[in-house]
Protein backbone atom coordinates (compact mmCIF):
# COMPACT_ATOMS: atom_id res chain seq x y z
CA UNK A 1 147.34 80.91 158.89
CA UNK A 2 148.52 77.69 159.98
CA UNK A 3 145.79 76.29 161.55
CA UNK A 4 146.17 75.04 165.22
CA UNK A 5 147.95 73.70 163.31
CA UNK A 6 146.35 74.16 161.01
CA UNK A 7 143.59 75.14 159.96
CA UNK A 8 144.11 78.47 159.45
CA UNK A 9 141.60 87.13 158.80
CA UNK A 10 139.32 89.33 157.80
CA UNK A 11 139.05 93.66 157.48
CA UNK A 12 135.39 94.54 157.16
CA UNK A 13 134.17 91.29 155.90
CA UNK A 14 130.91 92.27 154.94
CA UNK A 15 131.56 94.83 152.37
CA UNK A 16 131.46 92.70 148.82
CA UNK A 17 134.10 95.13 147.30
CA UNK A 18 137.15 93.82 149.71
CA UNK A 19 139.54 91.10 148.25
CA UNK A 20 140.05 87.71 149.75
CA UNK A 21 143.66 88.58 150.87
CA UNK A 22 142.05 91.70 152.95
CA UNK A 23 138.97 89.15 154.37
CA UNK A 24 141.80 86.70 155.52
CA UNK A 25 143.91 88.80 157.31
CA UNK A 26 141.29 89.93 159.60
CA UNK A 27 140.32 86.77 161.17
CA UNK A 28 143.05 84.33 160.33
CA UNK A 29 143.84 83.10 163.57
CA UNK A 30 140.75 82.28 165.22
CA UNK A 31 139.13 80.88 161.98
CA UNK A 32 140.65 78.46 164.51
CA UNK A 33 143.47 78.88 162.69
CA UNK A 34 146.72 77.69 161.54
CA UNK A 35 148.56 75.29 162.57
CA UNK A 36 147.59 74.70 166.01
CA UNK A 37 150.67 77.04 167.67
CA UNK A 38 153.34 74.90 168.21
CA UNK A 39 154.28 74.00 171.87
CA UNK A 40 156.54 77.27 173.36
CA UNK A 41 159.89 78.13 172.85
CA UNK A 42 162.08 75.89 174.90
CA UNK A 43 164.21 77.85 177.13
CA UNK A 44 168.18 77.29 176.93
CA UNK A 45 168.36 76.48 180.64
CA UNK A 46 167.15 73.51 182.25
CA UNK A 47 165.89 75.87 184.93
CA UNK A 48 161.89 76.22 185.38
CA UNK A 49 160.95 79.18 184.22
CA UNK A 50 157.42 80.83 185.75
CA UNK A 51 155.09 81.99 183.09
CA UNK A 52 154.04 85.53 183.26
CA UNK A 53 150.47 85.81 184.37
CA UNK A 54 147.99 87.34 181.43
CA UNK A 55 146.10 90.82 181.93
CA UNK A 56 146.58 93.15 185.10
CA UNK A 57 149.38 94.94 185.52
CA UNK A 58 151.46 95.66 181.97
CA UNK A 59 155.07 96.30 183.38
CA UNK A 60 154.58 93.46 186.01
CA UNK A 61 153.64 91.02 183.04
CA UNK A 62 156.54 92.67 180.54
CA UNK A 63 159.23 91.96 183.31
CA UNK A 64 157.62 88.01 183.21
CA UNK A 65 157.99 87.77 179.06
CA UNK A 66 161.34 89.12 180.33
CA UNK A 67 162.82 86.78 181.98
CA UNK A 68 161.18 84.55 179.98
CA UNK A 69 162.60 85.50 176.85
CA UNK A 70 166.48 85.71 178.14
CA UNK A 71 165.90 82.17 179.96
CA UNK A 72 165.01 81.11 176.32
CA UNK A 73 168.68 82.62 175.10
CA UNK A 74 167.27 85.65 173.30
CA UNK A 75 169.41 88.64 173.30
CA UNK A 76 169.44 92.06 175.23
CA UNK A 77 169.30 93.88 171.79
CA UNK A 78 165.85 91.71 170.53
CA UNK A 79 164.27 92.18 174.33
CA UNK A 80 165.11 95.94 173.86
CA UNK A 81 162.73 95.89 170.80
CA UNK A 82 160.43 94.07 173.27
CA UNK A 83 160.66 96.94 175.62
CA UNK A 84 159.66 99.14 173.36
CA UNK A 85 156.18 97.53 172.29
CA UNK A 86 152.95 98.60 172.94
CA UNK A 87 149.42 97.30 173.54
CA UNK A 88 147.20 97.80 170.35
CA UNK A 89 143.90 98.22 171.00
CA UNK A 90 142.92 97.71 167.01
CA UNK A 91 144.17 93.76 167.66
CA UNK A 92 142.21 93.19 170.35
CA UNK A 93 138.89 94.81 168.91
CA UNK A 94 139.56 92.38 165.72
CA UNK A 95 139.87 89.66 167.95
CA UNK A 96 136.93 90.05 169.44
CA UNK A 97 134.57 91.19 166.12
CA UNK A 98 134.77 87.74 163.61
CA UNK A 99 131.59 88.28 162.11
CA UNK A 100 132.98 86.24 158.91
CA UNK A 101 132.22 82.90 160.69
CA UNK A 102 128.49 82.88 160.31
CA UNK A 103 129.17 83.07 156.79
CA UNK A 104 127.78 79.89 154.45
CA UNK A 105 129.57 78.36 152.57
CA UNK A 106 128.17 80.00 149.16
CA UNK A 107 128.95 83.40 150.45
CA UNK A 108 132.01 82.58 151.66
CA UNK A 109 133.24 81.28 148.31
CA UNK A 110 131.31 83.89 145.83
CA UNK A 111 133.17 86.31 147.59
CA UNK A 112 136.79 85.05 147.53
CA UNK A 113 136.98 82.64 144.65
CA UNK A 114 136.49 85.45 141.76
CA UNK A 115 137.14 84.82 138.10
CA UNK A 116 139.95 87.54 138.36
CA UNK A 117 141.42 85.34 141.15
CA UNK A 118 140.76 82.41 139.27
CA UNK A 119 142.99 84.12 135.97
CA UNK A 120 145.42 85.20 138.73
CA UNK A 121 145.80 82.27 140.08
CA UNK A 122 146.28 80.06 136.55
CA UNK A 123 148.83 82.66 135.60
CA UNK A 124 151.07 82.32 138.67
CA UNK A 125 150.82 78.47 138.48
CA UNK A 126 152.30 79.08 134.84
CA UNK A 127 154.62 82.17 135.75
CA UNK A 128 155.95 80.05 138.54
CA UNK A 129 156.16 76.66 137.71
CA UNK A 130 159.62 75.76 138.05
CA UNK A 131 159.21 76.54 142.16
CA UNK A 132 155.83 74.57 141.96
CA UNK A 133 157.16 71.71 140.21
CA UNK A 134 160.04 71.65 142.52
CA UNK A 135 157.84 71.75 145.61
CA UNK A 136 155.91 68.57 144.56
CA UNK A 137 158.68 66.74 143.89
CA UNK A 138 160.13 67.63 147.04
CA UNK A 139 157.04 67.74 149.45
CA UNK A 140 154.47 65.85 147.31
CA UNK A 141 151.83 69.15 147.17
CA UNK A 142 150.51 69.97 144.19
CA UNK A 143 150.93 73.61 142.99
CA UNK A 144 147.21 73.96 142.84
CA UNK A 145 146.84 73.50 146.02
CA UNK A 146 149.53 75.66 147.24
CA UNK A 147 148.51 78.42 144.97
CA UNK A 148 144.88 78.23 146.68
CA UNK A 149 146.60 78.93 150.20
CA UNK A 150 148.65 81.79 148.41
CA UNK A 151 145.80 83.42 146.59
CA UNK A 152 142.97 83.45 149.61
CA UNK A 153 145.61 84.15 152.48
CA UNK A 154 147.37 87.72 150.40
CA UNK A 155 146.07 87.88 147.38
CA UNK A 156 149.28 86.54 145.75
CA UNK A 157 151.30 88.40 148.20
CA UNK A 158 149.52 91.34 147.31
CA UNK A 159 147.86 91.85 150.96
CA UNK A 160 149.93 91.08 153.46
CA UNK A 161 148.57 92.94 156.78
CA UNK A 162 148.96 96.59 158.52
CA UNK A 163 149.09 95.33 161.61
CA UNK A 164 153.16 95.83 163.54
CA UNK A 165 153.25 91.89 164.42
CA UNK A 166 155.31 92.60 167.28
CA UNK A 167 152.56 94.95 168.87
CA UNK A 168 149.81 92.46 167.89
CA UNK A 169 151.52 89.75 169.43
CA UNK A 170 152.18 91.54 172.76
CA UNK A 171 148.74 92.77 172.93
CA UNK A 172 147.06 89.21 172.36
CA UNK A 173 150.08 88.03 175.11
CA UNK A 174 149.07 90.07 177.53
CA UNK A 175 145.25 89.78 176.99
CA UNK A 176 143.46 86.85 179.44
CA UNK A 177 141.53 85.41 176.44
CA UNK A 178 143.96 83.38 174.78
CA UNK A 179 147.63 83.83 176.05
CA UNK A 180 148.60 80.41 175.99
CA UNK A 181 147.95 80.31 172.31
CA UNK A 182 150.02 83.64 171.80
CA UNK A 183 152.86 83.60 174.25
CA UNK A 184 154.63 80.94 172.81
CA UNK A 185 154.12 83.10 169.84
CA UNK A 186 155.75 86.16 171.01
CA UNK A 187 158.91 84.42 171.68
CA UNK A 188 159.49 83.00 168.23
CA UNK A 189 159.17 86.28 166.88
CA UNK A 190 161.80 87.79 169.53
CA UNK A 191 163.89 84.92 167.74
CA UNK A 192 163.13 85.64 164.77
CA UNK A 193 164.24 89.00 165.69
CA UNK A 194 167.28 87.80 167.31
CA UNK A 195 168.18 85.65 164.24
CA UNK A 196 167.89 89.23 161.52
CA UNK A 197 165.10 87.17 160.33
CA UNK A 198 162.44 89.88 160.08
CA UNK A 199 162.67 93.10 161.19
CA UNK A 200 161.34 94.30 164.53
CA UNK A 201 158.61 96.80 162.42
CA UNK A 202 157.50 93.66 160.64
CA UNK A 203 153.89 94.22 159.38
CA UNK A 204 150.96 91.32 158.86
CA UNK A 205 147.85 90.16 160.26
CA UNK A 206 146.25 91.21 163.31
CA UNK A 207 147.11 87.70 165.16
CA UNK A 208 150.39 87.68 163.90
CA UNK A 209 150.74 86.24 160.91
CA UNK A 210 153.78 86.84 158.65
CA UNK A 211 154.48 86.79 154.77
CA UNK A 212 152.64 85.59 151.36
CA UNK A 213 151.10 82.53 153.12
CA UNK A 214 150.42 84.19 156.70
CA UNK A 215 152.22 81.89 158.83
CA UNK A 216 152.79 82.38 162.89
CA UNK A 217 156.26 83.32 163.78
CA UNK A 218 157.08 79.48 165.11
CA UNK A 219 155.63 78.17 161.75
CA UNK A 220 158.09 80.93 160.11
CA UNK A 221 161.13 79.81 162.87
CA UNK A 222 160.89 76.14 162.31
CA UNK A 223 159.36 75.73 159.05
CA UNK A 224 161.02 78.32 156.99
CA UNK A 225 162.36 76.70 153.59
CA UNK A 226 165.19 78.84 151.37
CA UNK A 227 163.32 78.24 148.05
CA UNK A 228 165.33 80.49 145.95
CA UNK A 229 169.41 79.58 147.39
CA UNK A 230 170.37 83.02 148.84
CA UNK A 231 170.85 81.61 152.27
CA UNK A 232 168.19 83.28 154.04
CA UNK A 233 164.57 82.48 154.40
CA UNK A 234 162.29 85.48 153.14
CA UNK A 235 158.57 85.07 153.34
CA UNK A 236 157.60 88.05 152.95
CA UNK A 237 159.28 89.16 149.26
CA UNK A 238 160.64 85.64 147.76
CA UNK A 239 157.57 83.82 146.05
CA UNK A 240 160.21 80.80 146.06
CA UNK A 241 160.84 80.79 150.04
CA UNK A 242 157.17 81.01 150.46
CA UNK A 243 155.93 78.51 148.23
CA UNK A 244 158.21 75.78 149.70
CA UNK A 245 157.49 76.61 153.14
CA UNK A 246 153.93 76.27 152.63
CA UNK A 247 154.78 73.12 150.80
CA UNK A 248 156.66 71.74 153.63
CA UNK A 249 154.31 73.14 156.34
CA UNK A 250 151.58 71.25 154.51
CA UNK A 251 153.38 68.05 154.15
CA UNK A 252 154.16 67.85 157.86
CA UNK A 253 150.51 68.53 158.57
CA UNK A 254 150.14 64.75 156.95
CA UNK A 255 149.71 65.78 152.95
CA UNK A 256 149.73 62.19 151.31
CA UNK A 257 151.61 62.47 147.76
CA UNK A 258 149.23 61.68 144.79
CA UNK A 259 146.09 61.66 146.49
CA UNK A 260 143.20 63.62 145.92
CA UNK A 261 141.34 66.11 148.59
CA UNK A 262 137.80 66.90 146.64
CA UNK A 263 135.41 66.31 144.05
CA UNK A 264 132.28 68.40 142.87
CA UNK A 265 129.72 65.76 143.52
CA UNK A 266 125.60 65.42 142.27
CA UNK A 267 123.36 64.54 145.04
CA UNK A 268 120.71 62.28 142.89
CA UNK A 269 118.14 60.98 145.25
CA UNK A 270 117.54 60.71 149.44
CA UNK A 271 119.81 58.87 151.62
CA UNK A 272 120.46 58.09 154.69
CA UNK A 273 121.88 61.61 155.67
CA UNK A 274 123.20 60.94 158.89
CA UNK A 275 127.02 59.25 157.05
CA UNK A 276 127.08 62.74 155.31
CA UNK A 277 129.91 63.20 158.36
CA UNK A 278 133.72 64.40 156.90
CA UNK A 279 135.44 62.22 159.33
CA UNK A 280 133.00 58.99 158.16
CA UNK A 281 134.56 57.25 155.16
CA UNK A 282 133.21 54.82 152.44
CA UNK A 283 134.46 53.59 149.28
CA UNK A 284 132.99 55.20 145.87
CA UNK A 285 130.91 51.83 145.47
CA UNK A 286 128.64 52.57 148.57
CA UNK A 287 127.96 56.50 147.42
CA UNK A 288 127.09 55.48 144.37
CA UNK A 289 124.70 53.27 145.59
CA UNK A 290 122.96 56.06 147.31
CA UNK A 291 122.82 57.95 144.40
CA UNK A 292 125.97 60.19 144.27
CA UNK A 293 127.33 61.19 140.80
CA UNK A 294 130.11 62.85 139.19
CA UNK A 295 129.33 66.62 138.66
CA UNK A 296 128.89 66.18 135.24
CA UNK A 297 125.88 63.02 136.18
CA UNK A 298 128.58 60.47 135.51
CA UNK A 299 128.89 57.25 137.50
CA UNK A 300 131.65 57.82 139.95
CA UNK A 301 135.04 56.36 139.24
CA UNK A 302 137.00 53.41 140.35
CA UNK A 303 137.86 53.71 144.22
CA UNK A 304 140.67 56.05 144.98
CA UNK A 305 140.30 56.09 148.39
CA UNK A 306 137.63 56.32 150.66
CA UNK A 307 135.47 59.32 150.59
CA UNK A 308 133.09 61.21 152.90
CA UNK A 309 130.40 62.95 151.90
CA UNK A 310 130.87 67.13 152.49
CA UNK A 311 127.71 69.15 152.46
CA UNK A 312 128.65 72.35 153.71
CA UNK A 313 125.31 73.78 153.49
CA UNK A 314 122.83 71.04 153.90
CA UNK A 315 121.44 68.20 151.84
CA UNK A 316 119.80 70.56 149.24
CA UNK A 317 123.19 73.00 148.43
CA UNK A 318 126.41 71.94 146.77
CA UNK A 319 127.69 68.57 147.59
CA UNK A 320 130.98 67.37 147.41
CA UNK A 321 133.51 63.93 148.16
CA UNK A 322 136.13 64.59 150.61
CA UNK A 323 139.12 62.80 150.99
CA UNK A 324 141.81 61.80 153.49
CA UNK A 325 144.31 65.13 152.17
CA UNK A 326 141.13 67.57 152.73
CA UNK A 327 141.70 67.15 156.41
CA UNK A 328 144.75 69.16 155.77
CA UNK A 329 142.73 71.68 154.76
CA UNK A 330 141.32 71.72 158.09
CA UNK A 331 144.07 71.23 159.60
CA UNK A 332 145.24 74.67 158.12
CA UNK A 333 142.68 76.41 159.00
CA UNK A 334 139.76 74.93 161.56
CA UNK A 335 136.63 76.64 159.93
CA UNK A 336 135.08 74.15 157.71
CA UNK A 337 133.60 77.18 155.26
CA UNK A 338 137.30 78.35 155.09
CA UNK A 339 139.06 74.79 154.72
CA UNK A 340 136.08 74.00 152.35
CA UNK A 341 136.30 76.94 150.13
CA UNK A 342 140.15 76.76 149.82
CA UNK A 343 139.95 73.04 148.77
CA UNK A 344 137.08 74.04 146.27
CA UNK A 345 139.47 76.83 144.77
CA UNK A 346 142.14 74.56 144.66
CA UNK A 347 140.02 72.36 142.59
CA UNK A 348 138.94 75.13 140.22
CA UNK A 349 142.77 76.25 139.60
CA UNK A 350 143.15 72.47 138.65
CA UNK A 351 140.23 72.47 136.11
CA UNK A 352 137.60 71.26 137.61
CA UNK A 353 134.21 72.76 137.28
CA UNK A 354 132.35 75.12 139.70
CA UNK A 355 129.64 73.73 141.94
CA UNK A 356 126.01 73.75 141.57
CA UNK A 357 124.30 75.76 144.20
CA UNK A 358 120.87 73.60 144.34
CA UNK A 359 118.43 75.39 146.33
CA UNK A 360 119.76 75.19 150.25
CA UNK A 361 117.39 75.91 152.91
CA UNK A 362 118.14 79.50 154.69
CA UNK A 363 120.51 79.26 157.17
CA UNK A 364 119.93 80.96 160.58
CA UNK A 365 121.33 84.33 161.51
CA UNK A 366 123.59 84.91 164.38
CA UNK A 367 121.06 85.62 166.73
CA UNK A 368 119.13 82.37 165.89
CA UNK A 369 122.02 80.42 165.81
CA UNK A 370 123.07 81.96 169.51
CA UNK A 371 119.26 80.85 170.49
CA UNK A 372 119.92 77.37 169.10
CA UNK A 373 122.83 76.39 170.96
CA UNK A 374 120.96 78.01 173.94
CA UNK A 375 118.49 75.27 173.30
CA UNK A 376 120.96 72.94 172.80
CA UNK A 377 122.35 73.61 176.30
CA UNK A 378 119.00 73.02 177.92
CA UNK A 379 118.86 69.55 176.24
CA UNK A 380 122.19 68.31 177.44
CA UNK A 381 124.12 69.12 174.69
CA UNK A 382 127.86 71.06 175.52
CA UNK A 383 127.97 74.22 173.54
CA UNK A 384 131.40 75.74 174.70
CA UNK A 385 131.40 79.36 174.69
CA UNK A 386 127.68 80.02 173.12
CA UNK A 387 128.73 82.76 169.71
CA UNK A 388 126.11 82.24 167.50
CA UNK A 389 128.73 80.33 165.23
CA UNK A 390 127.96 77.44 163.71
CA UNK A 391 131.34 75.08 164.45
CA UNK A 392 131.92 71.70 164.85
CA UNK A 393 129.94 71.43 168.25
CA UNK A 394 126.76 72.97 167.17
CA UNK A 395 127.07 70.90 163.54
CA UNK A 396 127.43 67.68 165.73
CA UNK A 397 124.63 68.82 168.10
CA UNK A 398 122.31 69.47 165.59
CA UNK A 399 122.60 65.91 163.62
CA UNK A 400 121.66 64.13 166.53
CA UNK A 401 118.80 66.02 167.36
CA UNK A 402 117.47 65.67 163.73
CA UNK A 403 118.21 61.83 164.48
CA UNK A 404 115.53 62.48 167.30
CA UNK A 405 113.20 64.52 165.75
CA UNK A 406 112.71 62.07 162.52
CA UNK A 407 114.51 64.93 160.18
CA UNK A 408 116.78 64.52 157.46
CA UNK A 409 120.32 64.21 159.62
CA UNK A 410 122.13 66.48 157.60
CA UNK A 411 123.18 68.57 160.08
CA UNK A 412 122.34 71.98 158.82
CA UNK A 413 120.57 74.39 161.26
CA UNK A 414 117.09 75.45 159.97
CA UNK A 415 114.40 77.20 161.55
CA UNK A 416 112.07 74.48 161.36
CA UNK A 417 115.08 72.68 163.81
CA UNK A 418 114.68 75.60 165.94
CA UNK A 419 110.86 76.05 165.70
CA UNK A 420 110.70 72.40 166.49
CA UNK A 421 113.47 72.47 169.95
């Protein structure tokens, strides 16, 4: 997933038995995902070329991505492959079904950060380490980190999508939800077509991710590292080529060498909720003040940077210290429960220990949460598309109106919140 940019898949989420790799590659894209697609292809011609409209007619629109695509300098023999696309209507259903997003945090995790992942995951970092020591030095990413990505996005590489990208790609092209996220996705992968990249039958996720760390196609054109020296870049079969792309990718996202990105925190005593915001910063000093404490009840160590204080599931569930590189996290993938849980694993495969639940308040279901931001909406508040998912609008939403009701500001939706709207 790159998220848009970043930040960030999932077959039948709700069934306990799936693995991670399968949950991620149903609803990778729109966990807000990835890398924020990179801007389109830019043609080989100075000349402006018109954009195919979206929806309506499907020849009409293929004769658009045609022109298009040869304006760009792609060749007759990667637009034949083109030609012979088709719509699938199994895409589009999974774009429209994302029921993982109004998972917490808790379940989220339980269900992808297993001990058997765990083992896997400490193995590869030891099988491997030559390619993860050589991706630090290089990019400055630790191999725990990268090995997070690799485990929750395939499995390892185990799980790397059914979907035929190509299809997947035309069919969220030609759809009128998103095509300006897509298009420009489409033409990377007639490129990487073009270039013998990947093959034309390529298989992977449903919104066209590719390879062991499910990157888009433009992530794959212009990111693509050869980790292993054969002269080509293989994301699909080299663990080398993908580890150092993902290395790279996450260094250009802003990964600052030698920093940290979480800590397992104890919540001690009440505070003044309302800093408990990722983006608001404060140096160990003032935390500890409030009562924050290692996760063992230590006093917090020296200042390594500022941290904010992450509670993913309200002032009463786990509680952590973000810092500056967990925003690459997001940046990977937008959902906070995804980015959160992939920092948190990254953590574990580094040898830190697991979180302590606490006793969280119920969250609301996806019909409360729908009738929340409807309630929102009547008091002012922008909602966006009302889903009954709780993102970054309906988090910020909710903290002020605790502000205003005299509640704990910790912006976690509870029915008393909607009882009381």
């Amino acid at each position: 997933m790159s998220r848009p940019a970043s930040l960030p898949a999932f077959r039948s989420v709700l069934k306990p038995l799936l693995t991670a790799a399968t949950l991620l590659a149903s609803a990778s894209f729109t966990f807000a995902n990835q890398a924020q697609p990179a801007a389109p292809v830019a043609p080989a011609t100075t000349a402006e070329v018109e954009k195919p409209a979206c929806g309506g007619d499907y020849n009409v629109w293929l004769e658009g991505v045609i022109t298009e695509a040869k304006a760009a300098g792609i060749s007759d023999s990667a637009i034949a492959e083109l030609e012979k696309a088709t719509i699938d209507e199994r895409t589009l259903k999974r774009d429209r079904t994302q029921t993982v997003f109004n998972l917490t945090f808790a379940e989220f995790s339980k269900r992808l950060i297993s001990e058997q992942r765990l083992k896997k995951g400490r193995e590869n970092l030891v099988k491997y380490a030559d390619i993860f020591k050589k991706a630090e030095e290089t990019y400055g990413v630790p191999g725990p980190v990268i090995a997070a990505f690799w485990g929750l996005e395939t499995d390892f590489g185990a799980i790397q999508g059914d979907f035929d990208t190509l299809n997947s790609l035309v069919s969220l092209s030609h759809d009128c939800r998103r095509p300006e996220l897509f298009r420009p996705q489409l033409m990377a992968m007639l490129q990487l077509i073009d270039k013998g990249v990947v093959d034309a039958g390529t298989m992977g996720a449903w919104a066209g991710e590719i390879g062991q760390m499910q990157l888009l196609p433009k992530d794959y054109l212009e990111r693509g590292v050869d980790g292993d020296g054969d002269g080509k870049v293989d994301l699909r079969n080299s663990v080398a080529d993908a580890v150092m792309t993902a290395a790279r990718m996450l260094s250009e996202l802003g990964w600052q060498r030698g920093e940290p990105w979480l800590e397992v925190v104890q919540l001690t005593q009440d505070m003044p909720w309302e800093n408990s915001i990722r983006t608001y910063r404060l140096p160990h000093s003032k935390w500890s003040g409030w009562g924050v404490k290692a996760a063992d009840g230590a006093a917090l160590g020296a200042d390594d940077g500022d941290a904010s204080l992450l509670i993913p599931m309200g002032r009463k569930g786990p509680a952590f210290l973000s810092y500056r590189n967990f925003d690459i996290f997001v940046e990977w993938n937008k959902s906070i429960v995804y980015a959160t849980t992939a920092a948190y694993f990254a953590t574990r495969l580094a040898g830190s220990e697991p979180f302590v639940l606490g006793t969280p308040e119920p969250g609301l279901t996806t019909e409360e949460l729908t009738e929340l931001q409807n309630k929102l909406v009547t008091h002012g508040y922008d909602m966006g598309r009302i889903d009954g998912v709780f993102g970054t609008k309906t988090r910020d939403a909710v903290r002020t109106e605790q502000l205003r009701l005299g509640m704990p500001a910790d912006s976690w939706p509870t029915r008393e919140l909607l009882e009381k709207l």
